[in-house]
N, C-alpha and C. Protein backbone atom coordinates (compact mmCIF):
# COMPACT_ATOMS: atom_id res chain seq x y z
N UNK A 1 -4.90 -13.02 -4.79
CA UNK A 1 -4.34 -13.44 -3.51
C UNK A 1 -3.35 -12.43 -2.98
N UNK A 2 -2.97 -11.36 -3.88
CA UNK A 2 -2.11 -10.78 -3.25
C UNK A 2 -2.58 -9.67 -2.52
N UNK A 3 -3.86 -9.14 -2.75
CA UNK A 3 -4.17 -7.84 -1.95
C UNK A 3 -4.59 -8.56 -0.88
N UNK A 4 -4.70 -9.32 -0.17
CA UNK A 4 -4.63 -9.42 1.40
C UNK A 4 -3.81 -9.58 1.83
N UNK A 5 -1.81 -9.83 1.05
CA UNK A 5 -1.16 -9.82 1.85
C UNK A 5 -0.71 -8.22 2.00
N UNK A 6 -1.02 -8.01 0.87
CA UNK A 6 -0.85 -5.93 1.03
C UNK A 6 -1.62 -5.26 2.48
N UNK A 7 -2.98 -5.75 2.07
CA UNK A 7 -3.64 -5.19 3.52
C UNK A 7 -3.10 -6.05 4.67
N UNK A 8 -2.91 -7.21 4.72
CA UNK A 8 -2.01 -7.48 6.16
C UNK A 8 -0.96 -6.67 6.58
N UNK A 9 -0.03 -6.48 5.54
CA UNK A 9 1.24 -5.29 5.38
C UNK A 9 0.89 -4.14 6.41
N UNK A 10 -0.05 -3.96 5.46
CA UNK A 10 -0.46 -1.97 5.73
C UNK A 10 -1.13 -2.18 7.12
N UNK A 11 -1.81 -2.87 7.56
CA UNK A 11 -2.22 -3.22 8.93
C UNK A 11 -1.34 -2.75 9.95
N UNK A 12 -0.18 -3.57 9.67
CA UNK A 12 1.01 -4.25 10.21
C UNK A 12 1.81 -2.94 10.69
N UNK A 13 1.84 -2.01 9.02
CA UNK A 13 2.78 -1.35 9.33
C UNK A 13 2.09 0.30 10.06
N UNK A 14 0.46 0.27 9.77
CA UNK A 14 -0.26 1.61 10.31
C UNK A 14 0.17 1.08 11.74
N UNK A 15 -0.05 0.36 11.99
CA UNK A 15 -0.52 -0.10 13.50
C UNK A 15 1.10 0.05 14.47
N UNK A 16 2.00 -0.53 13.93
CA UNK A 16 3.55 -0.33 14.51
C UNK A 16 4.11 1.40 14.27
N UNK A 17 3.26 2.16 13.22
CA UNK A 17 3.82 3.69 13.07
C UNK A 17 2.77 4.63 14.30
N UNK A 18 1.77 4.25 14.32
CA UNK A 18 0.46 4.70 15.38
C UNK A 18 1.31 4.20 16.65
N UNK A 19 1.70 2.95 17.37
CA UNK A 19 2.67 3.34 18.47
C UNK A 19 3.45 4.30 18.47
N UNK A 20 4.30 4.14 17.54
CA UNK A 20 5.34 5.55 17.89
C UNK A 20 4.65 6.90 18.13
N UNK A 21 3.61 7.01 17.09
CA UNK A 21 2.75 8.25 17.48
C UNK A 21 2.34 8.41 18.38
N UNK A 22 1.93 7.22 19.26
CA UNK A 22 1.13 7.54 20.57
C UNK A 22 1.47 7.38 21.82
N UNK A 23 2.86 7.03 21.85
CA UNK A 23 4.07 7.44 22.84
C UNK A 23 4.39 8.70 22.45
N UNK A 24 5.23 9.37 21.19
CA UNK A 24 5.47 10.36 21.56
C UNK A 24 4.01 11.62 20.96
N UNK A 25 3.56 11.31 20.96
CA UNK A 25 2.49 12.28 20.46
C UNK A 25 1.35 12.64 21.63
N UNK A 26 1.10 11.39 22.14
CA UNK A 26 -0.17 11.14 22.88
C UNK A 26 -0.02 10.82 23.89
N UNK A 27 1.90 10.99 24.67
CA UNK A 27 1.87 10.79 25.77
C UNK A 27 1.70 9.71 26.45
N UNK A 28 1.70 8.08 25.79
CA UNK A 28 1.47 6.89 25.99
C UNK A 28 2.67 6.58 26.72
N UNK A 29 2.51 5.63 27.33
CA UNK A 29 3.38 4.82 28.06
C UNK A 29 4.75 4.06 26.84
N UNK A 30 6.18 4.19 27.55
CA UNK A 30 6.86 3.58 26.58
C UNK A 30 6.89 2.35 26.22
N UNK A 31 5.65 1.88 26.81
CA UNK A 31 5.81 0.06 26.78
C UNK A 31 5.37 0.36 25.45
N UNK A 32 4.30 1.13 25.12
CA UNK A 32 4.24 1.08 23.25
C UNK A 32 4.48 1.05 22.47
N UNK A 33 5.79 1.13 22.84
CA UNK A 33 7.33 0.74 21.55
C UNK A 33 7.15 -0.37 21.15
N UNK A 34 7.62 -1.41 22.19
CA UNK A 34 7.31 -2.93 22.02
C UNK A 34 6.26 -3.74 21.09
N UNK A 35 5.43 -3.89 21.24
CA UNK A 35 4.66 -4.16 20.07
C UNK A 35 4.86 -3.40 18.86
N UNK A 36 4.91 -2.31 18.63
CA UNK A 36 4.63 -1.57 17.31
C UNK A 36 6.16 -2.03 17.04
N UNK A 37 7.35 -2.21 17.10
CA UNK A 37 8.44 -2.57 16.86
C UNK A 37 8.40 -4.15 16.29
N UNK A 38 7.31 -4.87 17.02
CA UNK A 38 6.83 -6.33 16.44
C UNK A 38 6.43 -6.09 15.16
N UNK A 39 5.30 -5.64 15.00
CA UNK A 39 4.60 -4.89 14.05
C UNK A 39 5.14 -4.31 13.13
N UNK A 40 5.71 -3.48 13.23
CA UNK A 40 7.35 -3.25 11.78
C UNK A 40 7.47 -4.33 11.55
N UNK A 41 8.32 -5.20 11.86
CA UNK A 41 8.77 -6.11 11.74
C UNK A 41 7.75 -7.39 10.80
N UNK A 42 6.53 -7.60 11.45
CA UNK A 42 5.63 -8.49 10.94
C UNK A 42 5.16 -7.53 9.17
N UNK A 43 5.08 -6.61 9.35
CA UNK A 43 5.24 -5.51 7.96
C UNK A 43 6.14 -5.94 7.03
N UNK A 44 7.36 -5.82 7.55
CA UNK A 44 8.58 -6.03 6.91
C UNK A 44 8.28 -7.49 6.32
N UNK A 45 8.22 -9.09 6.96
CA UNK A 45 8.00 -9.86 6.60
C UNK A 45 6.96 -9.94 5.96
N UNK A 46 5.95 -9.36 5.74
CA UNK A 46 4.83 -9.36 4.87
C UNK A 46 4.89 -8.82 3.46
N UNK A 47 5.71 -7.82 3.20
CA UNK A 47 5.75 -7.46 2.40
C UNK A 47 6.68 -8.32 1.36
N UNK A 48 8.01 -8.69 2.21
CA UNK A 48 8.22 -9.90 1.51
C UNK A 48 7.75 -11.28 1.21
N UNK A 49 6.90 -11.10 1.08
CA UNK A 49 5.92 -12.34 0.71
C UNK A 49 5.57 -12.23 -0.32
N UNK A 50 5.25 -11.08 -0.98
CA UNK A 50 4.75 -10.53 -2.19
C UNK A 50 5.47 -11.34 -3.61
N UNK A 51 4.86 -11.77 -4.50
CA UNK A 51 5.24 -12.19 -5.22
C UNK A 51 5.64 -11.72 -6.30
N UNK A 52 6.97 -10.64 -6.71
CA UNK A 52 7.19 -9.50 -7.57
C UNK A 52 7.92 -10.16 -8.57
N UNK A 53 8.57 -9.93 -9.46
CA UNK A 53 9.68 -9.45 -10.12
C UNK A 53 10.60 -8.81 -9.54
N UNK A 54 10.64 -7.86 -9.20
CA UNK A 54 11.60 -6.80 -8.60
C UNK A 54 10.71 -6.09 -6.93
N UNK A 55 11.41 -5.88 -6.16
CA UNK A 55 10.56 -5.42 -4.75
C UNK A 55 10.67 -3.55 -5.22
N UNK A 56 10.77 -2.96 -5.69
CA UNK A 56 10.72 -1.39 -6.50
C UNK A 56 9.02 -1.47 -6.73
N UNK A 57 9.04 -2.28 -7.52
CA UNK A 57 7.60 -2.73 -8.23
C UNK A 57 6.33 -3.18 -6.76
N UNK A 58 6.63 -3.84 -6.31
CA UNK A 58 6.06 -4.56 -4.62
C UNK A 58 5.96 -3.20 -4.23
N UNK A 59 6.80 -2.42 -3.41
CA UNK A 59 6.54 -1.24 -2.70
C UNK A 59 5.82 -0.32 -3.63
N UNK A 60 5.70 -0.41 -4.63
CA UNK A 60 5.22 0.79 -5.61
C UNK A 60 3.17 0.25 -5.87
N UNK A 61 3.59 -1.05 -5.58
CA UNK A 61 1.76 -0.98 -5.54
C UNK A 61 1.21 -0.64 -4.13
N UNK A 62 2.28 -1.12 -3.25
CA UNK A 62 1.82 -1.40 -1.77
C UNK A 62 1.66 0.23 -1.34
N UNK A 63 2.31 0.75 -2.07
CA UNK A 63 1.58 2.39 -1.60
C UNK A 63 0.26 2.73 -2.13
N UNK A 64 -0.16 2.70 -3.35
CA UNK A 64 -2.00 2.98 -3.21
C UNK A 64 -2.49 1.88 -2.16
N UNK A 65 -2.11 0.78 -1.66
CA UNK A 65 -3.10 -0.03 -0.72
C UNK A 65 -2.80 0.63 0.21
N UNK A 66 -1.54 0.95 0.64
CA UNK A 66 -1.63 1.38 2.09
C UNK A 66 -1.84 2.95 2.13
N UNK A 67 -2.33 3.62 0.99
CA UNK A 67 -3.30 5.06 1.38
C UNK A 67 -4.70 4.67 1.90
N UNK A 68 -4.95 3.57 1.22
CA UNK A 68 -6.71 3.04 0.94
C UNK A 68 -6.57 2.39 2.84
N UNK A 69 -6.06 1.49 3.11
CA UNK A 69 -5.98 1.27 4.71
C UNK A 69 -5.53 2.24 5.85
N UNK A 70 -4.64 3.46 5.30
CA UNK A 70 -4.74 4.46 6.53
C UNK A 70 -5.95 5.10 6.48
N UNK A 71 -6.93 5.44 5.62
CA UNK A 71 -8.06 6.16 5.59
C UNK A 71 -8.97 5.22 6.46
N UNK A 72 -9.07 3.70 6.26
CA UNK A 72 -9.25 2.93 7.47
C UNK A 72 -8.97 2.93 8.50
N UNK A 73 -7.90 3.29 9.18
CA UNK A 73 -7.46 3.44 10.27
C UNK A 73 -7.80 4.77 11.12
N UNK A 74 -7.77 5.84 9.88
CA UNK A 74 -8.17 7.05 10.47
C UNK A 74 -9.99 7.26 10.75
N UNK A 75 -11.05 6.02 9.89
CA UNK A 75 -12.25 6.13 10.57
C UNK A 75 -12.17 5.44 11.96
N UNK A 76 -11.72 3.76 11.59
CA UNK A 76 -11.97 2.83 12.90
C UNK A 76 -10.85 2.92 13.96
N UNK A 77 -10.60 3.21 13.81
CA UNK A 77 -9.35 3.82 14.84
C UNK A 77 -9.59 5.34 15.68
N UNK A 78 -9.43 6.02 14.71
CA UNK A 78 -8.78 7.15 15.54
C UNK A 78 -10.53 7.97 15.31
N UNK A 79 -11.74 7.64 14.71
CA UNK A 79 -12.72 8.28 14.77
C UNK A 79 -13.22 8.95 13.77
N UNK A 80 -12.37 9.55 12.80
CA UNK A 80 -12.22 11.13 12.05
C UNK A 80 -12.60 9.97 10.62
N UNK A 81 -13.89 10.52 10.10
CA UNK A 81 -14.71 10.01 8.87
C UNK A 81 -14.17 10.43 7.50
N UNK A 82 -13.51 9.67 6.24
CA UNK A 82 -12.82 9.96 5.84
C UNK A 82 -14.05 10.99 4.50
N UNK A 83 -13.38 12.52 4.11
CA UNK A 83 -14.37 12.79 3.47
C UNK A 83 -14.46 12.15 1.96
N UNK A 84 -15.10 12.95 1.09
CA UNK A 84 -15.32 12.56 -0.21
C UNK A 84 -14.25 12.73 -1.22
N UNK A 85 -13.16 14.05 -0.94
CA UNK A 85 -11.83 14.03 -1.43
C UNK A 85 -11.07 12.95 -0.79
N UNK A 86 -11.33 12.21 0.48
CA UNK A 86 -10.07 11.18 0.80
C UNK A 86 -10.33 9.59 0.48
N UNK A 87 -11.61 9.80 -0.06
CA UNK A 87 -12.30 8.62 -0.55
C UNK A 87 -11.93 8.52 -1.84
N UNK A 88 -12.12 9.47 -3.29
CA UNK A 88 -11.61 10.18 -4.60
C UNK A 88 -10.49 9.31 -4.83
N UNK A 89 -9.18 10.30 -3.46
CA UNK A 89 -7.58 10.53 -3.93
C UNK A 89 -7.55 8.56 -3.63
N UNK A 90 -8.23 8.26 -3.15
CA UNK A 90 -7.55 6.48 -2.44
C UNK A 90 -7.24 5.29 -3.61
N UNK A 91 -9.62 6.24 -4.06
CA UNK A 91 -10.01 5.06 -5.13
C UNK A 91 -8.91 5.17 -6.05
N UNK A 92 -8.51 6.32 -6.39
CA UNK A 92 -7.46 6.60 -7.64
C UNK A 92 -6.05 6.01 -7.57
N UNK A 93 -5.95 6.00 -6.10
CA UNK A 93 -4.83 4.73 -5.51
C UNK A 93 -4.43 3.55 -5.97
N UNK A 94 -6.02 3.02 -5.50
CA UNK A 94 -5.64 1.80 -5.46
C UNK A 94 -5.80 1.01 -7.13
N UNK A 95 -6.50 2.12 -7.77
CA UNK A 95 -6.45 1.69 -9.11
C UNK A 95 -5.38 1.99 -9.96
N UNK A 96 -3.72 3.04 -9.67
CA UNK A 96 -3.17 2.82 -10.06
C UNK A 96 -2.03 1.73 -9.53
N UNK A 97 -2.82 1.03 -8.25
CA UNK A 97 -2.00 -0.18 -7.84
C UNK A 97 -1.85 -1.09 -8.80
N UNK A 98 -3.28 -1.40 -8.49
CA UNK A 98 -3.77 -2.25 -9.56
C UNK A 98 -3.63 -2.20 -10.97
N UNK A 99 -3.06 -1.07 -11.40
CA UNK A 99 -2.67 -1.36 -12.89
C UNK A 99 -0.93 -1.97 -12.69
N UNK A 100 -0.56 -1.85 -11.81
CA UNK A 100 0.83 -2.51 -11.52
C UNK A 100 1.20 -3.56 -11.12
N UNK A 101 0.11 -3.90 -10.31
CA UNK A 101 0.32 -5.50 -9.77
C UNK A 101 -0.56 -6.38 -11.16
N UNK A 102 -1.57 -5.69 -11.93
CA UNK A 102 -2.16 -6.82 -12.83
C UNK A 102 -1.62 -6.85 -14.11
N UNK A 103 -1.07 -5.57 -14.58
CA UNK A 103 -0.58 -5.39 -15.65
C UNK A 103 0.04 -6.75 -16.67
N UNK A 104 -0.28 -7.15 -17.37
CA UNK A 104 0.30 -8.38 -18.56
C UNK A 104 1.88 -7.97 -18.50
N UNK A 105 2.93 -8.61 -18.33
CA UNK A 105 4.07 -8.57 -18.36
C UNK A 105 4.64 -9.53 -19.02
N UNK A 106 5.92 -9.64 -20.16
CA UNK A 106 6.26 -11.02 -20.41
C UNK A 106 7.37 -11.18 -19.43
N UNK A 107 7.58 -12.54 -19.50
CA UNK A 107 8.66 -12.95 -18.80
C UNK A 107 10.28 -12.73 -19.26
């Protein structure tokens, strides 16, 4: 249950960092602040949702998911097909997520 609130996260938070990019990058209108500033924000609350031990640990998986969802963003989004090295470096991502979020821990 928890990797969909990771990918909601990483959604949340590609999508609110891509405004800023595309005001000042791409010349967008400044109304694009506004939402992507929601969007942080809905990030921010998402991530605290996560059910950790410690949030060190939370942000430390939520980075292989959110390599594995910008490579998403950079096909369905922005066009650019991710190659076979960005496919490689992700899988290797998200599997050392996953040794962090599943890992046997005692209490």
């Amino acid at each position: 249950m928890i990797y969909p609130i990771y990918i909601a996260a990483a959604l949340a938070e590609i999508a609110g960092c891509f405004s800023f990019w595309a005001w000042w990058r791409l010349d967008k209108s400044p109304l694009w602040l506004a939402p992507g500033l929601v969007s942080l924000a809905l990030f921010g609350f998402l991530l605290a949702l996560v059910d950790a031990s410690a949030a060190g640990r939370a942000y430390a998986a939520y980075g292989g998911i959110y390599i594995a969802a910008s490579l998403g963003w950079l096909w369905l989004v922005e066009g650019v097909r991710p190659d076979l090295w960005d496919v490689a470096g992700a899988a290797l991502c998200v599997a050392g997520a996953s040794i962090i979020l599943l890992a046997p821990r005692g209490a």
